[in-house]
Protein backbone atom coordinates (compact mmCIF):
# COMPACT_ATOMS: atom_id res chain seq x y z
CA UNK A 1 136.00 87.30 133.90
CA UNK A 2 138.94 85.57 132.12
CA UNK A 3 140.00 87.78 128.97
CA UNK A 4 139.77 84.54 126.69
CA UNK A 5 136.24 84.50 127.70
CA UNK A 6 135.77 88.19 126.81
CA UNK A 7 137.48 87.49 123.51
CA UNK A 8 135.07 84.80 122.84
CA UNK A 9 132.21 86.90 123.68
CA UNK A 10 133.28 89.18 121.12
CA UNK A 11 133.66 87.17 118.66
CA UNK A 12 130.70 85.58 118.80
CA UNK A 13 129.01 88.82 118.62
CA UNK A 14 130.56 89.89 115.85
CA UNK A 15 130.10 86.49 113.66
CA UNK A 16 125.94 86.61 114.65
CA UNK A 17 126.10 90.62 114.05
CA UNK A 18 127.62 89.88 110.44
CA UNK A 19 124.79 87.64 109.52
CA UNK A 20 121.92 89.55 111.55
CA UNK A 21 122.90 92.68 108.86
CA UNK A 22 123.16 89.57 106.14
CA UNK A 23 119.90 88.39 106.62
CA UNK A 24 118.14 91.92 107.11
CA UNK A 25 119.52 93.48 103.73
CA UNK A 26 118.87 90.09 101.50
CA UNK A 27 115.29 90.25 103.43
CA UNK A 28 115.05 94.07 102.27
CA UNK A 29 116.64 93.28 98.65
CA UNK A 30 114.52 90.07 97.75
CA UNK A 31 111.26 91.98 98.91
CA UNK A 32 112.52 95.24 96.42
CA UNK A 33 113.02 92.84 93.37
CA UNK A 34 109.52 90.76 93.78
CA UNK A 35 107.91 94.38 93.71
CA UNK A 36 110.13 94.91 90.49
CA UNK A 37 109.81 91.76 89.26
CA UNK A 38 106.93 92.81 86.57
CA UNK A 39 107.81 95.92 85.40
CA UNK A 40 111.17 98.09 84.73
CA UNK A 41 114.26 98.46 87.28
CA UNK A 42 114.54 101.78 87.88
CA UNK A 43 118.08 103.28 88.30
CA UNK A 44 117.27 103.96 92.33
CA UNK A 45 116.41 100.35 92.61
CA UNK A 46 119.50 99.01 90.43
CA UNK A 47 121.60 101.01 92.78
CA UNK A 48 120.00 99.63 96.45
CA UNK A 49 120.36 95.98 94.76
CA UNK A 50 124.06 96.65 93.74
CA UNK A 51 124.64 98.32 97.26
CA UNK A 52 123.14 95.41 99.18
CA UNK A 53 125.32 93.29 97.01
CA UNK A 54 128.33 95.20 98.75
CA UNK A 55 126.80 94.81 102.30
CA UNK A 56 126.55 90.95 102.25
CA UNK A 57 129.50 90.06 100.60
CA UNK A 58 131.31 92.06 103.39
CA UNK A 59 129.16 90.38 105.78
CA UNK A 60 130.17 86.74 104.40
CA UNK A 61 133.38 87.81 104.65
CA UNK A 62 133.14 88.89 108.09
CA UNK A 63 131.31 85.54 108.94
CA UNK A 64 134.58 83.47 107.87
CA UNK A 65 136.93 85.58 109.90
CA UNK A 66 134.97 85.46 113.06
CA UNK A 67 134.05 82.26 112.21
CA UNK A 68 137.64 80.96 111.65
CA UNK A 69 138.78 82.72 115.07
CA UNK A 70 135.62 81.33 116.77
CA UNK A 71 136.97 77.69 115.29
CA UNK A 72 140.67 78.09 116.59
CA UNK A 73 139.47 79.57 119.91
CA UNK A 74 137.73 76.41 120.75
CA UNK A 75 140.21 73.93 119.55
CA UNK A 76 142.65 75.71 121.17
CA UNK A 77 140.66 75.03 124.48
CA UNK A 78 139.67 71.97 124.07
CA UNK A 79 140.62 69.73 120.65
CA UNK A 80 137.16 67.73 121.03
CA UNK A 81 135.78 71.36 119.88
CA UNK A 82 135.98 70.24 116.34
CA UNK A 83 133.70 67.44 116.83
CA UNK A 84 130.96 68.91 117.13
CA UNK A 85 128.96 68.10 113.86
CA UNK A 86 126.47 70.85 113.77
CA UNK A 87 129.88 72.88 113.51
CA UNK A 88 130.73 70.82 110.28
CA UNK A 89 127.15 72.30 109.11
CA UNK A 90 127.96 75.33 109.75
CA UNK A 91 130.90 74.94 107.82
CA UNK A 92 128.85 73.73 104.83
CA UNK A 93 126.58 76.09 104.65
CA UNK A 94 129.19 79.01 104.77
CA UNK A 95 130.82 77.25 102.03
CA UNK A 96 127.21 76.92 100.18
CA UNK A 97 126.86 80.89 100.70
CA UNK A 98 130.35 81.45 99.52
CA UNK A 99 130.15 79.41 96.23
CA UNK A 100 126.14 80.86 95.91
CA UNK A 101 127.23 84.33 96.03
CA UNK A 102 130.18 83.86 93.34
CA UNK A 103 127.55 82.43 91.02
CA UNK A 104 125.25 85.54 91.82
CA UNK A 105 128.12 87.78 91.09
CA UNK A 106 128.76 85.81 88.12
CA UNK A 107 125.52 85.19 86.41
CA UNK A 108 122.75 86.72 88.19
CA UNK A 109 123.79 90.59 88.96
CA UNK A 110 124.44 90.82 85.15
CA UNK A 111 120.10 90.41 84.55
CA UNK A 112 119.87 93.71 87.11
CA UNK A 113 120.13 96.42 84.73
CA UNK A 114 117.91 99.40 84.60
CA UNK A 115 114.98 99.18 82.45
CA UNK A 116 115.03 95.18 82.61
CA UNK A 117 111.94 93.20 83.44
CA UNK A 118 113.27 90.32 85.47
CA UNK A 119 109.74 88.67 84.34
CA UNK A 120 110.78 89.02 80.60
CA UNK A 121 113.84 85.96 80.80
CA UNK A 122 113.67 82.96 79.45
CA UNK A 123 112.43 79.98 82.06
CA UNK A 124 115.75 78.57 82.39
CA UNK A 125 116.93 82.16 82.79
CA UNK A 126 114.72 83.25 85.67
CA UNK A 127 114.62 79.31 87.57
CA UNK A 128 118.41 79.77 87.74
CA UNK A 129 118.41 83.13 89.08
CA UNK A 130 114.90 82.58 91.51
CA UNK A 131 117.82 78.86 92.55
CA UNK A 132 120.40 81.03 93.68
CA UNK A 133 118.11 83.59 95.02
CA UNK A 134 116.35 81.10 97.28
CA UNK A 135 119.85 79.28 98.77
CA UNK A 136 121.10 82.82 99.42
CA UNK A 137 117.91 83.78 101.65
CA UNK A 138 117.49 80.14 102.94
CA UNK A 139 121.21 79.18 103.81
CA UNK A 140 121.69 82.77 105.37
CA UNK A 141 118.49 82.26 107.66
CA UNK A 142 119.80 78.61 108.43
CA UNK A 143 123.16 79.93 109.38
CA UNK A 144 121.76 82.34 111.65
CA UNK A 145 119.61 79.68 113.84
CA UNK A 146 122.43 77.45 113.75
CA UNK A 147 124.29 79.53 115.46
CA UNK A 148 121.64 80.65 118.16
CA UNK A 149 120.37 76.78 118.34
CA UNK A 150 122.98 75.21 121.27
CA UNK A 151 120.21 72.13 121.82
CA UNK A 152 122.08 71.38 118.58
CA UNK A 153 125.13 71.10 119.76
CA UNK A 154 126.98 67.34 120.14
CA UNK A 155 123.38 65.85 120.21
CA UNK A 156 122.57 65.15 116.52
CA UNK A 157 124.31 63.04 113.46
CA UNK A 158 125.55 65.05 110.73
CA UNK A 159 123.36 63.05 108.08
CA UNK A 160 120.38 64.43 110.10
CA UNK A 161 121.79 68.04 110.25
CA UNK A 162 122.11 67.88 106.53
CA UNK A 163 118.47 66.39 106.14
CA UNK A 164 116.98 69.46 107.76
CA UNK A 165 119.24 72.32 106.17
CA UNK A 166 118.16 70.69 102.26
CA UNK A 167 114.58 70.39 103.92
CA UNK A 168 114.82 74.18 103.90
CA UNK A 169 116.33 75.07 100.74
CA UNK A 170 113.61 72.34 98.99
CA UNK A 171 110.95 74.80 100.86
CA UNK A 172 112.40 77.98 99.72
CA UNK A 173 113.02 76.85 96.29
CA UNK A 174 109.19 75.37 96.01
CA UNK A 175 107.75 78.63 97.14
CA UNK A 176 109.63 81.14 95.11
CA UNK A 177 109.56 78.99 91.38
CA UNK A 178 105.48 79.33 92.81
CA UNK A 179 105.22 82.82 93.43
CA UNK A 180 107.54 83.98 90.33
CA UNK A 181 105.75 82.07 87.97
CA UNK A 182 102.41 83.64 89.85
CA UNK A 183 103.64 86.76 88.94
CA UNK A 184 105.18 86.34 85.15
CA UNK A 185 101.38 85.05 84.52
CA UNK A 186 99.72 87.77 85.97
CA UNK A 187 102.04 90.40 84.11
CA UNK A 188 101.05 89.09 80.88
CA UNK A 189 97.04 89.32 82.20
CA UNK A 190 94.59 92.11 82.23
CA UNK A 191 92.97 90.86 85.75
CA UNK A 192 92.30 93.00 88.39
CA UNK A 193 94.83 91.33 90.43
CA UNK A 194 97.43 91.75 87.69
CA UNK A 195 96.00 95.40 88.14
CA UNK A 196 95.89 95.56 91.76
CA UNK A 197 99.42 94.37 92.04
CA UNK A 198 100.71 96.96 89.76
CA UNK A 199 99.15 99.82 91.97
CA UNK A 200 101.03 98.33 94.57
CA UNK A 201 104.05 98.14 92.98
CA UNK A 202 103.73 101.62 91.87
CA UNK A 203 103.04 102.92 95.60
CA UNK A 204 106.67 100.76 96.48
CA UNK A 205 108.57 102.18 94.14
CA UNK A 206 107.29 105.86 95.02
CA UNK A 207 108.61 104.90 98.17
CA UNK A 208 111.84 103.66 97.03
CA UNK A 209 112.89 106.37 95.27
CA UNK A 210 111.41 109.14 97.64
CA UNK A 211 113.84 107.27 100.40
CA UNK A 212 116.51 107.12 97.77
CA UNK A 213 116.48 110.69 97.60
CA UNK A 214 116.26 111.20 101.02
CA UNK A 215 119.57 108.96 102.08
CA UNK A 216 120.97 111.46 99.85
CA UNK A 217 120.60 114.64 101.12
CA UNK A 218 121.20 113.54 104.47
């Protein structure tokens, strides 16, 4: 086996392993702030959040180094490389994630405090943060098919690329402005799913702090 192809292989691995660990810790993280979403972040919780925040923006970092070698590899082989147009979605997306996750740095982070109740913003507040939530979990997700989805390759317009990646992020949005403003209602009822919920959350973040405390000692 040539070493260029062994490079490549490499590569590649790295670039899907960097948004495999992506997608698995935003997965983990989104899941940890619905269950917080009615009641108070607890310090153990603000400090996973802020630590997944460190894992993914390494990851996205590691996604457009690989990414970039990936890119010269290829045109370096063969210049019609570059043509491919899911590659220019690719491209756009990583960008997407890129100027996403400066906005969550910028704006978003700064409502994860402990003792906050994420339910307690203002609309405008919480559908700009539950925005940049969804194109973070959405365009990570999207970047990781892309890059397992080869029937892609060279066989479909860019137009049509782009039509199925803002398909997505219409989806995402939809269901999480749904299911947060499910959840700010029930927090402000006395129904027994309002109270049913809460027991769950409860039981979560028993479990979040008990493996908190566990990480540590190790």
């Amino acid at each position: 086996m040539a070493v260029n192809d062994i490079l490549k292989m490499m590569l590649v691995f790295v670039h899907f392993f960097a948004s495999a660990v992506a997608v698995a810790t935003i997965l983990r993280t989104d899941f940890l702030i619905l269950s917080y979403y009615t009641s108070t972040l607890s310090r153990k919780a603000v400090d996973r959040i802020h630590s997944a925040k460190s894992v993914v923006s390494a990851s996205l970092i590691v996604l457009w180094v690989s990414g970039l070698a990936i890119c010269l590899q290829g045109y370096l082989s063969d210049p019609a490389y570059l043509l491919n147009q899911k590659l220019w979605l690719k491209v756009m997306v990583v960008v997407t994630l890129t100027v996403n996750g400066w906005f969550l740095h910028r704006f978003a982070f700064g409502a994860i405090q402990r003792g906050a109740r994420l339910c307690d913003a203002m609309p405008h507040q919480r559908a700009v943060l539950v925005l940049m939530a969804a194109i973070s979990s959405s365009s990570w997700i999207f970047a990781c098919f892309l890059g397992i989805a080869r029937a892609l390759n060279n066989k479909h317009n860019f137009a049509g690329l782009v039509s199925l990646y803002l398909l997505l992020l219409g989806v995402s949005l939809i269901g999480a402005l749904v299911l947060t403003h499910l959840l700010t209602r029930m927090a402000g009822s006395g129904s027994r799913d309002a109270q049913r919920w809460q027991a769950r959350v409860k039981a979560f973040k028993h479990r979040v702090d008990a493996g908190q405390e566990s990480e540590l000692q190790v």
